[in-house]
Structure formats: structure tokens, C-alpha cells
C-alpha atoms as a PDB file:
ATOM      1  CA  UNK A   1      -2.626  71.791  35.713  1.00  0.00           C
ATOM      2  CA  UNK A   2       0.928  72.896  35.412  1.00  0.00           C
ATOM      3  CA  UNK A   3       2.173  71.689  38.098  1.00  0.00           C
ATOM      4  CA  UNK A   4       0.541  68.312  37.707  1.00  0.00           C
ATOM      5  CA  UNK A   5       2.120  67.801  34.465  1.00  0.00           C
ATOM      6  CA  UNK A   6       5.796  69.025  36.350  1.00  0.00           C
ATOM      7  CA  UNK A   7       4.947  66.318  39.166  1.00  0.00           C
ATOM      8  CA  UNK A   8       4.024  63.715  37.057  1.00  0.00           C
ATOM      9  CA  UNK A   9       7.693  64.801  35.023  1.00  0.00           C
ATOM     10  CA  UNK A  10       9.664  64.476  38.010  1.00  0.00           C
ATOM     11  CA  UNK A  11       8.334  61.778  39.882  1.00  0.00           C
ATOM     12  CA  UNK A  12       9.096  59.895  35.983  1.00  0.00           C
ATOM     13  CA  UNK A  13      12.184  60.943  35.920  1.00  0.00           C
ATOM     14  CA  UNK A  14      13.254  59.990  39.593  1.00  0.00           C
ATOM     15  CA  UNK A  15      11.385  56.002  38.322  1.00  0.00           C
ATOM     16  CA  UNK A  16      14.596  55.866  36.074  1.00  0.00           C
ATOM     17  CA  UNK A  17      17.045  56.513  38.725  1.00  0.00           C
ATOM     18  CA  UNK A  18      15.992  54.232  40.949  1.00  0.00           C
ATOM     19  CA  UNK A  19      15.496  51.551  38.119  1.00  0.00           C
ATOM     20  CA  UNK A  20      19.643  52.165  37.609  1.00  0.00           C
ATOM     21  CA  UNK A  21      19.707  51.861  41.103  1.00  0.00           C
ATOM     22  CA  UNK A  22      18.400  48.631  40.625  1.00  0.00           C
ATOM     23  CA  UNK A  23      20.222  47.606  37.891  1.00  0.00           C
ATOM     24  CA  UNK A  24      23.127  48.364  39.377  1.00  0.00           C
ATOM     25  CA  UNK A  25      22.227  46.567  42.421  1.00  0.00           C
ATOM     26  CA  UNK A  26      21.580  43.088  40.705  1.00  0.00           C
ATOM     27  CA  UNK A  27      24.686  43.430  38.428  1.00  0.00           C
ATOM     28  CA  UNK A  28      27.124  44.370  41.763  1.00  0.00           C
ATOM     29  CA  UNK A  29      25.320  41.501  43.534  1.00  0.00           C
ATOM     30  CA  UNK A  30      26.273  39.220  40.510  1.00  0.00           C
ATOM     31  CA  UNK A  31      29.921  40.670  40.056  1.00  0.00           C
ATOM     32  CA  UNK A  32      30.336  39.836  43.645  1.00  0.00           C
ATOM     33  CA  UNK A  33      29.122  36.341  43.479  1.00  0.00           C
ATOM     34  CA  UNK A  34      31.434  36.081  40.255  1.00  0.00           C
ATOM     35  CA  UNK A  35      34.233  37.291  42.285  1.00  0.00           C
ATOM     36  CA  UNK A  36      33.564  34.577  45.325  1.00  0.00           C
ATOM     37  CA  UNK A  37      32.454  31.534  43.096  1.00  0.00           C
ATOM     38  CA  UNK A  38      35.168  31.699  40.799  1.00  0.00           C
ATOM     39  CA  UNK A  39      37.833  32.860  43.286  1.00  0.00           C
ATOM     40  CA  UNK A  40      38.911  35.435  42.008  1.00  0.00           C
ATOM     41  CA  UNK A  41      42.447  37.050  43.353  1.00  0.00           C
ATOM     42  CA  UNK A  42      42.489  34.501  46.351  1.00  0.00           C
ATOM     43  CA  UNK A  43      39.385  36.026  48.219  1.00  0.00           C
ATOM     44  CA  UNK A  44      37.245  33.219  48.858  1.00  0.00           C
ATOM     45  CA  UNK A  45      40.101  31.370  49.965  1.00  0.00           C
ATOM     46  CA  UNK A  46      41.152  34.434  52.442  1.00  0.00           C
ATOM     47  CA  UNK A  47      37.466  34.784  53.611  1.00  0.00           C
ATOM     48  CA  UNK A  48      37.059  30.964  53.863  1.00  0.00           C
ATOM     49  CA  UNK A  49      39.699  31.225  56.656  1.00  0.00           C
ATOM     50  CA  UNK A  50      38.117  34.120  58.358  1.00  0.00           C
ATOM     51  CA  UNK A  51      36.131  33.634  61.838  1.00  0.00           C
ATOM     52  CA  UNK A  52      32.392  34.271  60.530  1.00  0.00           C
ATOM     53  CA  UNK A  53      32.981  33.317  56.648  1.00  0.00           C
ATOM     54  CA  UNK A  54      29.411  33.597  55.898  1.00  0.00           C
ATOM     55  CA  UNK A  55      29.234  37.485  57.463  1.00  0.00           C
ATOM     56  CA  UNK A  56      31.986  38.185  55.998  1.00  0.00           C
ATOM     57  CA  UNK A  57      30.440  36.978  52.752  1.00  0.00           C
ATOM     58  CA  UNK A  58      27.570  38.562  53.030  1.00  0.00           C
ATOM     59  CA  UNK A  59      29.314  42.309  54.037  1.00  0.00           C
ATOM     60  CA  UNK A  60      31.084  41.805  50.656  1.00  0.00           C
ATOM     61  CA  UNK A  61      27.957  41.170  48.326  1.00  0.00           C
ATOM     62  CA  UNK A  62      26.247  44.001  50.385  1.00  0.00           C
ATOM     63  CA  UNK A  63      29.156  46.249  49.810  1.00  0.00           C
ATOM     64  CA  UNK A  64      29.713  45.361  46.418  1.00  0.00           C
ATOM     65  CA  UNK A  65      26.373  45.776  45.161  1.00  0.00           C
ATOM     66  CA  UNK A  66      25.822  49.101  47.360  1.00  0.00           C
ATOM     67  CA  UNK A  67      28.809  50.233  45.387  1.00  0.00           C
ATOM     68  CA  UNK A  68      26.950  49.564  42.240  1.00  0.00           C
ATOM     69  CA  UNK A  69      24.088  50.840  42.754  1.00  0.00           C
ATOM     70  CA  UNK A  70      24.977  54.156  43.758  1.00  0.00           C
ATOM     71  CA  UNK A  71      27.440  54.633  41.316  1.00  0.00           C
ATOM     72  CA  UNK A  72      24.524  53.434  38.576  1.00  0.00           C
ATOM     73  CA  UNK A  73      22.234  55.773  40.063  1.00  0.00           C
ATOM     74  CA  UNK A  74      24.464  59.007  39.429  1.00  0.00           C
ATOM     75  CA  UNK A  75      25.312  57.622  36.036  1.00  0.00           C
ATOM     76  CA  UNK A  76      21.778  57.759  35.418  1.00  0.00           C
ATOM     77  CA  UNK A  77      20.959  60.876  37.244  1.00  0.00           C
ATOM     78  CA  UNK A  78      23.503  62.551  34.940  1.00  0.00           C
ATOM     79  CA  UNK A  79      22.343  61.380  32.424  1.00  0.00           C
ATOM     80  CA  UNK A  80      18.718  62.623  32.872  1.00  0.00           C
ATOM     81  CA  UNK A  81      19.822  65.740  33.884  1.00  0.00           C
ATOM     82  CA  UNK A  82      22.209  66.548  30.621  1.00  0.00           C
ATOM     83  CA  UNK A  83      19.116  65.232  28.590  1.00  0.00           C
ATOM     84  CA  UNK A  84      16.758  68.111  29.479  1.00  0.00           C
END
């Protein structure tokens, strides 16, 4: 029964980093789209001019939002861990 309870802990625990995974996805994917829509620093203009724009686009919100999320899944991971 123990280690039912510990499993049950765990795979809880492991929900909430991959819901700030996901939080951090959507909000990276929404910085990015920010970033291009409002043209921010020039870059839609300099990726407008590129010679796939739409790849290039799409490699950016990809990135971006990768970024996010793994950086929101540590935050979260650390912050599980110093709550035990």
C-alpha cells in the first residue's frame, strides 16, 4: 500500500510539471506571435525578406515556445522539489 500511495505522489507531482510545461508553451507561443505581429525590433520585416518566410516563422514560434516551456518546467520542478 506504501508504495501505491508514493506512485500515486509522484506521478501527481510530475502532472504539475508538465502542466508548467504547458503553460509555458502557450505563453512562449503567444510572446512569439507578439513579437512577429507587432514587429517588434525589425524581425518580421528581416524574416519577411528571408527565402522561406513562413519556415522561418514557424522555427521561431517553435523555438520560442520550446524555450518557454522548458524553462517553465524547471521553474516548476524547483519549485516542487523545495516544497517537500
Amino acid at each position: 500500500m506504501r508504495d501505491d500511495r508514493r506512485r500515486d505522489y509522484e506521478r501527481k507531482k510530475w502532472l504539475q510539471v508538465a502542466g508548467h510545461f504547458g503553460m509555458g508553451a502557450v505563453f512562449g507561443a503567444v510572446f512569439a506571435g507578439i513579437v512577429l505581429f507587432q514587429n517588434y525590433f525589425g524581425l518580421s520585416t528581416v524574416i519577411a525578406t528571408s527565402e522561406a518566410p513562413t519556415l522561418v516563422r514557424v522555427v521561431f514560434v517553435v523555438g520560442v515556445s520550446g524555450s518557454f516551456a522548458f524553462l517553465a518546467a524547471i521553474t516548476g520542478f524547483l519549485f516542487l522539489v523545495h516544497e517537500d
